[in-house]
PDB file of N, CA and C in Angstrom:
ATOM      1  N   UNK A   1     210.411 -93.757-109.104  1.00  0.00           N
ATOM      2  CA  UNK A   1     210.904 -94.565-108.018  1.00  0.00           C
ATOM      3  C   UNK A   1     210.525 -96.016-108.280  1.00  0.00           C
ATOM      4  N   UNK A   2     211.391 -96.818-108.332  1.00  0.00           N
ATOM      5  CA  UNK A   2     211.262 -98.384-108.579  1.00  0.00           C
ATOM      6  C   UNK A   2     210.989 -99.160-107.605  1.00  0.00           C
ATOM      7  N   UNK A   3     210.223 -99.919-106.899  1.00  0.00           N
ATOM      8  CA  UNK A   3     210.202-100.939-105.996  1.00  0.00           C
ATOM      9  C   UNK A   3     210.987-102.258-106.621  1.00  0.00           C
ATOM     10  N   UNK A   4     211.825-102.121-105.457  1.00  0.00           N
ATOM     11  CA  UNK A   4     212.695-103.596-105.651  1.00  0.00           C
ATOM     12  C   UNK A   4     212.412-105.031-104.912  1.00  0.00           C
ATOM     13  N   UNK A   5     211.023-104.770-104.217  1.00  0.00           N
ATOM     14  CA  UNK A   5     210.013-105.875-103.242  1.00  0.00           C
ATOM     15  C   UNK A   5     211.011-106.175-102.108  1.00  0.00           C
ATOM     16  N   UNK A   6     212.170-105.578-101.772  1.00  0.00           N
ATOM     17  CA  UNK A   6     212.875-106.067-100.331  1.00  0.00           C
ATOM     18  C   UNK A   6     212.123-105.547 -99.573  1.00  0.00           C
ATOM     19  N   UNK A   7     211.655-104.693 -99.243  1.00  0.00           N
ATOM     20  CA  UNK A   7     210.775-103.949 -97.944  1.00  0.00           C
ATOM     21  C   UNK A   7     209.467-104.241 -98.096  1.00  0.00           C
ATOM     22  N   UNK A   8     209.069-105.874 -98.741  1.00  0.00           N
ATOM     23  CA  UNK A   8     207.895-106.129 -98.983  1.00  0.00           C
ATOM     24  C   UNK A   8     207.190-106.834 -97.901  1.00  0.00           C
ATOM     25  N   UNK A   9     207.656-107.228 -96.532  1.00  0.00           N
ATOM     26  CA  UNK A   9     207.141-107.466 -95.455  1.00  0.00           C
ATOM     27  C   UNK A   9     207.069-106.147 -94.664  1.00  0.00           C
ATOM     28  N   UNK A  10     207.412-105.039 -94.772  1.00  0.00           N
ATOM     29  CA  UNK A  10     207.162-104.146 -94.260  1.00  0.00           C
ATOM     30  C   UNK A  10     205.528-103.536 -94.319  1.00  0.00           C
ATOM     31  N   UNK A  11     205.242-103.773 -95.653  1.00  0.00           N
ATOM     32  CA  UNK A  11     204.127-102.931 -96.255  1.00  0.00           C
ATOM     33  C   UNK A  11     203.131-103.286 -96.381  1.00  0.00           C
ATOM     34  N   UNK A  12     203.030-104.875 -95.582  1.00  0.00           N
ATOM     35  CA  UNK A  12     202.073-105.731 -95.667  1.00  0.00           C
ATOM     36  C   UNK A  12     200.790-104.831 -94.818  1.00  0.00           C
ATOM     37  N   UNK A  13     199.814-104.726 -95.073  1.00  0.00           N
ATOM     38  CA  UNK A  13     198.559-104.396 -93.999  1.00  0.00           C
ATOM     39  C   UNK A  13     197.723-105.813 -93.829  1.00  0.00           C
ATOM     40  N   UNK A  14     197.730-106.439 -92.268  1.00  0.00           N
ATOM     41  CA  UNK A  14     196.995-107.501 -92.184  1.00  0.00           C
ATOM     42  C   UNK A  14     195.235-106.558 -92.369  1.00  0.00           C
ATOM     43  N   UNK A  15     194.223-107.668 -93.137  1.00  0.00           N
ATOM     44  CA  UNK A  15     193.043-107.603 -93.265  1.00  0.00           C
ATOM     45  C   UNK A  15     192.529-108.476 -92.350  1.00  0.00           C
ATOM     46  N   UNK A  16     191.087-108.135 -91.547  1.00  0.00           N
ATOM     47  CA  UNK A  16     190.651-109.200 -90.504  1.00  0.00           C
ATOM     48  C   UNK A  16     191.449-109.180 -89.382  1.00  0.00           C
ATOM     49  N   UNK A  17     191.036-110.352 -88.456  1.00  0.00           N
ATOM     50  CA  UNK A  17     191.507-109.917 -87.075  1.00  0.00           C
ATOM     51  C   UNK A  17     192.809-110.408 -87.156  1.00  0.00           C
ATOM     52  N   UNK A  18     193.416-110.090 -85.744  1.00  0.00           N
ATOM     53  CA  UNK A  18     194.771-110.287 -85.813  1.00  0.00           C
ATOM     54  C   UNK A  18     195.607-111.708 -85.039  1.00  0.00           C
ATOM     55  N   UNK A  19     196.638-111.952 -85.349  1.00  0.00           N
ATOM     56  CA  UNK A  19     197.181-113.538 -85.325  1.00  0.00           C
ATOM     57  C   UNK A  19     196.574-114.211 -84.222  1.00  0.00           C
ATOM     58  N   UNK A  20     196.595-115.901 -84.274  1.00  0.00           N
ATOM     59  CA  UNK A  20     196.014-116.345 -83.302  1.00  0.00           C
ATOM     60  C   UNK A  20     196.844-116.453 -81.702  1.00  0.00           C
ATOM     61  N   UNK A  21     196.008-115.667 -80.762  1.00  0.00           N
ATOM     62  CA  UNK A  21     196.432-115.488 -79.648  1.00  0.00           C
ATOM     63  C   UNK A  21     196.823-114.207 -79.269  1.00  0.00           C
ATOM     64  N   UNK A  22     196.854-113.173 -80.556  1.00  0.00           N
ATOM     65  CA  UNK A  22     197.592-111.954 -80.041  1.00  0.00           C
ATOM     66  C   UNK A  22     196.067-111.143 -79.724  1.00  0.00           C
ATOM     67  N   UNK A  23     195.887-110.161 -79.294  1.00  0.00           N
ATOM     68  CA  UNK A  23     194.775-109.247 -79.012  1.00  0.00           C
ATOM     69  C   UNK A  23     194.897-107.531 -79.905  1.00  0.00           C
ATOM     70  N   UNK A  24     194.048-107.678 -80.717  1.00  0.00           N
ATOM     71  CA  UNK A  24     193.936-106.167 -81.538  1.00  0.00           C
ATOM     72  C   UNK A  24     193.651-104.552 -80.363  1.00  0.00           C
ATOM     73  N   UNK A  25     193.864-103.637 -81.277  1.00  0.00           N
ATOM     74  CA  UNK A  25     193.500-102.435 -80.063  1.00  0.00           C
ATOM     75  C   UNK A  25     192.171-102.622 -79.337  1.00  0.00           C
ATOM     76  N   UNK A  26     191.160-103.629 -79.814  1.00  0.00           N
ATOM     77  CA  UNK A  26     189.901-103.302 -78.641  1.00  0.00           C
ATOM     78  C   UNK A  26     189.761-104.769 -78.114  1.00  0.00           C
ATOM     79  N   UNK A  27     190.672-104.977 -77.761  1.00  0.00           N
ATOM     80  CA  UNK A  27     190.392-106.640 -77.112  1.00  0.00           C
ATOM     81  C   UNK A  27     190.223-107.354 -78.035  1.00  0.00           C
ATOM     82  N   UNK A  28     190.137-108.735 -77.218  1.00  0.00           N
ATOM     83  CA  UNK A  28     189.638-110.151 -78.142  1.00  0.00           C
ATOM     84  C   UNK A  28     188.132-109.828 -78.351  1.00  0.00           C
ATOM     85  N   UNK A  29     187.750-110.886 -79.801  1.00  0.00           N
ATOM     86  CA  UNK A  29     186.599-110.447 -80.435  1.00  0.00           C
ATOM     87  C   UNK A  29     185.950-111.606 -79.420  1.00  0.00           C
ATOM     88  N   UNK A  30     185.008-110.983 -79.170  1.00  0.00           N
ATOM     89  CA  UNK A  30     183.864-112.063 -78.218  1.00  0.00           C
ATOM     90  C   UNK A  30     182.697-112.357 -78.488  1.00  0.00           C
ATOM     91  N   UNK A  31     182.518-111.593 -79.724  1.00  0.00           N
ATOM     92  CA  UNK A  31     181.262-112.455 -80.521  1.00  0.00           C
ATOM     93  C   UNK A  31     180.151-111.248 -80.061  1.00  0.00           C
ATOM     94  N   UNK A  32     179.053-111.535 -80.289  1.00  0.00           N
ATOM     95  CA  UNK A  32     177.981-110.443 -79.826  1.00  0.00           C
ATOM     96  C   UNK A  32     177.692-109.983 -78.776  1.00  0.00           C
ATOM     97  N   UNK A  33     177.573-108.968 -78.438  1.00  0.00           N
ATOM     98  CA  UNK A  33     177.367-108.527 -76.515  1.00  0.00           C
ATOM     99  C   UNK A  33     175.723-108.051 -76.596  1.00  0.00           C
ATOM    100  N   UNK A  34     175.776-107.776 -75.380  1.00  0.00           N
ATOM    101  CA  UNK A  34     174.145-107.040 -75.238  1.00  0.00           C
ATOM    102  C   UNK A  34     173.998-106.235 -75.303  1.00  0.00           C
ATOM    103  N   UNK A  35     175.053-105.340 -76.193  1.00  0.00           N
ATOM    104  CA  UNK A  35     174.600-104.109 -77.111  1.00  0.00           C
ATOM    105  C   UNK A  35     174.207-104.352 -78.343  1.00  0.00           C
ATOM    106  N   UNK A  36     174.343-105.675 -79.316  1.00  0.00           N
ATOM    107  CA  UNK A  36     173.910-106.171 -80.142  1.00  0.00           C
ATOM    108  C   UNK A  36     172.526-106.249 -80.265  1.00  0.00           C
ATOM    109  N   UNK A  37     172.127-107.175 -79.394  1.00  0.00           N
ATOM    110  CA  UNK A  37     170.960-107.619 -79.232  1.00  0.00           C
ATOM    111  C   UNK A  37     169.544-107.284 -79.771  1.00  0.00           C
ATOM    112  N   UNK A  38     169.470-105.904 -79.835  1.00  0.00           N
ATOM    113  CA  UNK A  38     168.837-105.218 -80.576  1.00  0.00           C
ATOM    114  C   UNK A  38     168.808-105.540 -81.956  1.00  0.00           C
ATOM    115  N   UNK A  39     169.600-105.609 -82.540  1.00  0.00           N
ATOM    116  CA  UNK A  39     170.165-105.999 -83.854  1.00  0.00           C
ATOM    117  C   UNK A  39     169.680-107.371 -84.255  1.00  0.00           C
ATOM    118  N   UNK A  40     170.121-108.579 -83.607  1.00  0.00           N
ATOM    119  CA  UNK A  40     169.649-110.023 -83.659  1.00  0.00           C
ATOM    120  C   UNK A  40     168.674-110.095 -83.513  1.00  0.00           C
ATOM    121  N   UNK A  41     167.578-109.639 -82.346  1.00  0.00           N
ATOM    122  CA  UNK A  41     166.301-109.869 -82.613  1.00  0.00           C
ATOM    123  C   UNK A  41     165.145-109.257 -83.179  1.00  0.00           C
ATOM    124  N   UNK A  42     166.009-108.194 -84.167  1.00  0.00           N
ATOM    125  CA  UNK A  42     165.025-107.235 -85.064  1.00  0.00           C
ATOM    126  C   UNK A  42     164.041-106.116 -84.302  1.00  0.00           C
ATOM    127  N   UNK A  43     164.229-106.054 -82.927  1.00  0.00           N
ATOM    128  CA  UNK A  43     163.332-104.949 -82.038  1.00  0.00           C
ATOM    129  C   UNK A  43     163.887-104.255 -82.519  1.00  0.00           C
ATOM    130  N   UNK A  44     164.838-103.378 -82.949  1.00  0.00           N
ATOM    131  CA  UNK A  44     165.232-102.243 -83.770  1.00  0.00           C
ATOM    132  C   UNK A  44     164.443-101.275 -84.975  1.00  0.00           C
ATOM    133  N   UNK A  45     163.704-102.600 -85.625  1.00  0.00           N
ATOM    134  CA  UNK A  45     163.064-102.619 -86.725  1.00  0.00           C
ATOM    135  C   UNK A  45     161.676-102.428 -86.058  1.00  0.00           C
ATOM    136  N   UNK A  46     161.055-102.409 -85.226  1.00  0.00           N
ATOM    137  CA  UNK A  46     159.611-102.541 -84.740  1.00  0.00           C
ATOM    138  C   UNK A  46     159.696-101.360 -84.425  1.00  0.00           C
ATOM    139  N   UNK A  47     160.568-100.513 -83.462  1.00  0.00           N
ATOM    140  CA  UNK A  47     160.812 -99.455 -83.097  1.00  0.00           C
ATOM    141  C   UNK A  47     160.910 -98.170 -83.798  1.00  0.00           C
ATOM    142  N   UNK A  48     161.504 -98.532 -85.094  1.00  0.00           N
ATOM    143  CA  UNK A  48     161.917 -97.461 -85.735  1.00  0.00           C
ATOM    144  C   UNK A  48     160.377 -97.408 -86.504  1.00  0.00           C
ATOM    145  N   UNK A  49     159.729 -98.649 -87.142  1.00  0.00           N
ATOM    146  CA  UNK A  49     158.603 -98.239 -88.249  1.00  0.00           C
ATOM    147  C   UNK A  49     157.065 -98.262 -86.975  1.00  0.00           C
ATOM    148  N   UNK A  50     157.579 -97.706 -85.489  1.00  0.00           N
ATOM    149  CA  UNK A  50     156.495 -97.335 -84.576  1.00  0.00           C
ATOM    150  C   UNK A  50     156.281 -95.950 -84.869  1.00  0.00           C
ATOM    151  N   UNK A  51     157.574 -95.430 -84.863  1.00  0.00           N
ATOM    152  CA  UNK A  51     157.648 -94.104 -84.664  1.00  0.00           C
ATOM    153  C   UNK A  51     158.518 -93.744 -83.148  1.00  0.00           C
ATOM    154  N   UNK A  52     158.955 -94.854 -82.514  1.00  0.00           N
ATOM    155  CA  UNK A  52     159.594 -94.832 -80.789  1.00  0.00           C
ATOM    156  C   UNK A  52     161.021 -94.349 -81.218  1.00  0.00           C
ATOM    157  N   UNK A  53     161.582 -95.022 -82.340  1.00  0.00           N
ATOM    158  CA  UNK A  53     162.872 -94.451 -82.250  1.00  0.00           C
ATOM    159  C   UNK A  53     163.175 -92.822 -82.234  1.00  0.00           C
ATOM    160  N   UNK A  54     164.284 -92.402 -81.872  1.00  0.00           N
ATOM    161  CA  UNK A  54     164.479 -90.999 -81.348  1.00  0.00           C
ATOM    162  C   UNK A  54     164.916 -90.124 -82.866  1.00  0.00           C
ATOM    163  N   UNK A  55     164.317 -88.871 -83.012  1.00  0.00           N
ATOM    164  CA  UNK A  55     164.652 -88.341 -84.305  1.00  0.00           C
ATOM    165  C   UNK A  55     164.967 -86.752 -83.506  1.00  0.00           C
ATOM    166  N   UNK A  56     165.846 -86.439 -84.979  1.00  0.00           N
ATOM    167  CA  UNK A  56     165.826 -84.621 -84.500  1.00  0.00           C
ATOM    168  C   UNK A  56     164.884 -84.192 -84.399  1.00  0.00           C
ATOM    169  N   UNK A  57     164.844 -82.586 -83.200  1.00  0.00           N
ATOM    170  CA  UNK A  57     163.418 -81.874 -83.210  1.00  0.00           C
ATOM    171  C   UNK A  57     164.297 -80.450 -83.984  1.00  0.00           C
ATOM    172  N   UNK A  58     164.177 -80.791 -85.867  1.00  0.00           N
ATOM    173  CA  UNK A  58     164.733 -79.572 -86.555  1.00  0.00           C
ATOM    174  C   UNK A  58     164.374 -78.034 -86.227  1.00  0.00           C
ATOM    175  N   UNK A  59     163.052 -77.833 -85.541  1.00  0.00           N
ATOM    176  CA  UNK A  59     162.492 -76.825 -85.059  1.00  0.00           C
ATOM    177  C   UNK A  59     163.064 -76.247 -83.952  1.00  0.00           C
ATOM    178  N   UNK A  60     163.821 -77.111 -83.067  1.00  0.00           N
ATOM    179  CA  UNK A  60     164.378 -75.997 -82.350  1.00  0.00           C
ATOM    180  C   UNK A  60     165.802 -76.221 -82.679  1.00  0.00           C
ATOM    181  N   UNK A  61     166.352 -76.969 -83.783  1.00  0.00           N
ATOM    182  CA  UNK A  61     167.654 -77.359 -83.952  1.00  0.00           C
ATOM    183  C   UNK A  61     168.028 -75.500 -85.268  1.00  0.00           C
ATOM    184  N   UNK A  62     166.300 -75.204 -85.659  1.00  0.00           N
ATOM    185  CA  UNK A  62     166.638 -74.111 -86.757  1.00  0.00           C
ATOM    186  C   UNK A  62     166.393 -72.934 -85.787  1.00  0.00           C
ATOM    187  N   UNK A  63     165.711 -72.940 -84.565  1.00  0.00           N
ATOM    188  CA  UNK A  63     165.992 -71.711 -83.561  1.00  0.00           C
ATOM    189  C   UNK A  63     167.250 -71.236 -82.998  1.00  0.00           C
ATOM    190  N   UNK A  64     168.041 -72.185 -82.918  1.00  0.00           N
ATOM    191  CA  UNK A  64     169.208 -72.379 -82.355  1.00  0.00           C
ATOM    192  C   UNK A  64     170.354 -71.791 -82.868  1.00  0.00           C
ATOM    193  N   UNK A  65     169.937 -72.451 -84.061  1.00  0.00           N
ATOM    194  CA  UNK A  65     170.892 -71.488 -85.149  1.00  0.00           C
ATOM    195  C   UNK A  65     170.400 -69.855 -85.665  1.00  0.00           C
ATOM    196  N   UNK A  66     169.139 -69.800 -85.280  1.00  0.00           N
ATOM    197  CA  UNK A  66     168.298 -68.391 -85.454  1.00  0.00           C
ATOM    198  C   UNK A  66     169.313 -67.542 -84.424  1.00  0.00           C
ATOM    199  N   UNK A  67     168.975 -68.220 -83.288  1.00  0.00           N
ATOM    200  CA  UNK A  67     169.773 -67.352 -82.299  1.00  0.00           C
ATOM    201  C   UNK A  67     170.993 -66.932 -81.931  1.00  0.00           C
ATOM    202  N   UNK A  68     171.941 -67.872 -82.828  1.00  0.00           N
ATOM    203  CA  UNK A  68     173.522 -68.149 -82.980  1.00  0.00           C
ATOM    204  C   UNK A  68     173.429 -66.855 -83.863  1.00  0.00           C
ATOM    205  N   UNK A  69     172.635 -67.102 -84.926  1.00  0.00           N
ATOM    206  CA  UNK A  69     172.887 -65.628 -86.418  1.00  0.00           C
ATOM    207  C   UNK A  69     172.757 -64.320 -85.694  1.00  0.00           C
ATOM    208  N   UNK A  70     171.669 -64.252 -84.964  1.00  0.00           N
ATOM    209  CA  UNK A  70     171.263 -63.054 -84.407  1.00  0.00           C
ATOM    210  C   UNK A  70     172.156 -62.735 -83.378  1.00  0.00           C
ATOM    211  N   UNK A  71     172.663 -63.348 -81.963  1.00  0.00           N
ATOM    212  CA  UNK A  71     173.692 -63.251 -81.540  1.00  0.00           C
ATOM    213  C   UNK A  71     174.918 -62.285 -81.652  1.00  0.00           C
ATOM    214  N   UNK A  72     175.273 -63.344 -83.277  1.00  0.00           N
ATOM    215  CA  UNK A  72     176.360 -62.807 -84.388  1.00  0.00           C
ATOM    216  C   UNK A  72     176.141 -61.219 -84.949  1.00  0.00           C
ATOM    217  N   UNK A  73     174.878 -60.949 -84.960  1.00  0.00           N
ATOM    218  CA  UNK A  73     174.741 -59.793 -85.048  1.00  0.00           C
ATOM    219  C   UNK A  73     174.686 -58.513 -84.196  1.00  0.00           C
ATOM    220  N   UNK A  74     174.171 -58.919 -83.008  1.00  0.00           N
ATOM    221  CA  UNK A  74     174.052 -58.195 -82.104  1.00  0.00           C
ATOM    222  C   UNK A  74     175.409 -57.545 -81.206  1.00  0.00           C
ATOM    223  N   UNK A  75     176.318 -58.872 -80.954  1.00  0.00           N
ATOM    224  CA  UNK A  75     177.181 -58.475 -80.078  1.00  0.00           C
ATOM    225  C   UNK A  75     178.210 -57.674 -81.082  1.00  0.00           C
ATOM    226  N   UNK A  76     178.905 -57.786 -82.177  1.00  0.00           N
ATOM    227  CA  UNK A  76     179.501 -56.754 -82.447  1.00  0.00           C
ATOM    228  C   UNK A  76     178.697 -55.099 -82.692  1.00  0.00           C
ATOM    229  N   UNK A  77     177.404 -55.185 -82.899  1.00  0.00           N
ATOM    230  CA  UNK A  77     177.104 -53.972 -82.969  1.00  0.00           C
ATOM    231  C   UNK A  77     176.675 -53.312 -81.714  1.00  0.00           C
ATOM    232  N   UNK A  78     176.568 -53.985 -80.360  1.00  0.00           N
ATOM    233  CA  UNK A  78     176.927 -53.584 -79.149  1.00  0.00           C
ATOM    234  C   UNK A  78     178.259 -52.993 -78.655  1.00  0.00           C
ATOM    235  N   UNK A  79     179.422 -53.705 -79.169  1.00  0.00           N
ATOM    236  CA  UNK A  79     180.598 -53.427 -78.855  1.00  0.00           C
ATOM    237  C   UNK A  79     181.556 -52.231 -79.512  1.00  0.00           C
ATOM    238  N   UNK A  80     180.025 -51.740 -81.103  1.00  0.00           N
ATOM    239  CA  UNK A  80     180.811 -50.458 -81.360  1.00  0.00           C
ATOM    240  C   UNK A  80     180.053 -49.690 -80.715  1.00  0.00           C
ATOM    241  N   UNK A  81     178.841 -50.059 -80.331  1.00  0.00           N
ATOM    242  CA  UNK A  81     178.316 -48.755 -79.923  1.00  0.00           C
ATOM    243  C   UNK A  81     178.650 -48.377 -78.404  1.00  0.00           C
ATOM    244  N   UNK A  82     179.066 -49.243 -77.924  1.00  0.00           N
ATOM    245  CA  UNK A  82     179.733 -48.938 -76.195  1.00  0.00           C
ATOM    246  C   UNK A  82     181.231 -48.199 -76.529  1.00  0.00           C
ATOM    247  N   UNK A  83     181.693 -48.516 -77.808  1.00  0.00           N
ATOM    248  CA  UNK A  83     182.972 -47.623 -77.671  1.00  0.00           C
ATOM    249  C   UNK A  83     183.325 -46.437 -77.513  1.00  0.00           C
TER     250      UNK A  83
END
């Protein structure tokens, strides 16, 4: 298949935000909010090498799945033996 570049404004993908005055799918860009903030003043970084930031508790994240397996086991061999 040959491209003949007529449908070459079609295929354009703009990079970066979009023309001046128009608004992209999440609104106009407004620069940093106070969900940022964290970010700019590096409390992020104090937090995490405290130990405050929030981590998995794998111990009951591997019970969970203990109990999902076992579950898996149980209820079909309930359901032949009620038959």
């Amino acid at each position: 298949m040959q491209h003949t570049g007529d449908d070459e404004d079609e295929d354009t993908i703009t990079l970066g935000g979009s023309e001046a005055g128009e608004y992209d799918d999440f609104g106009p860009d407004l620069g940093p909010d106070a969900r940022d903030m964290d970010l700019m003043d590096g409390s992020w970084e104090e937090r995490y090498y405290q130990g405050r930031a929030g981590s998995r508790d794998w111990q009951s994240i591997s019970i969970a799945l203990s109990l999902l397996v076992l579950l898996g086991l149980l209820v079909p061999l309930v359901l032949v033996l009620t038959r």
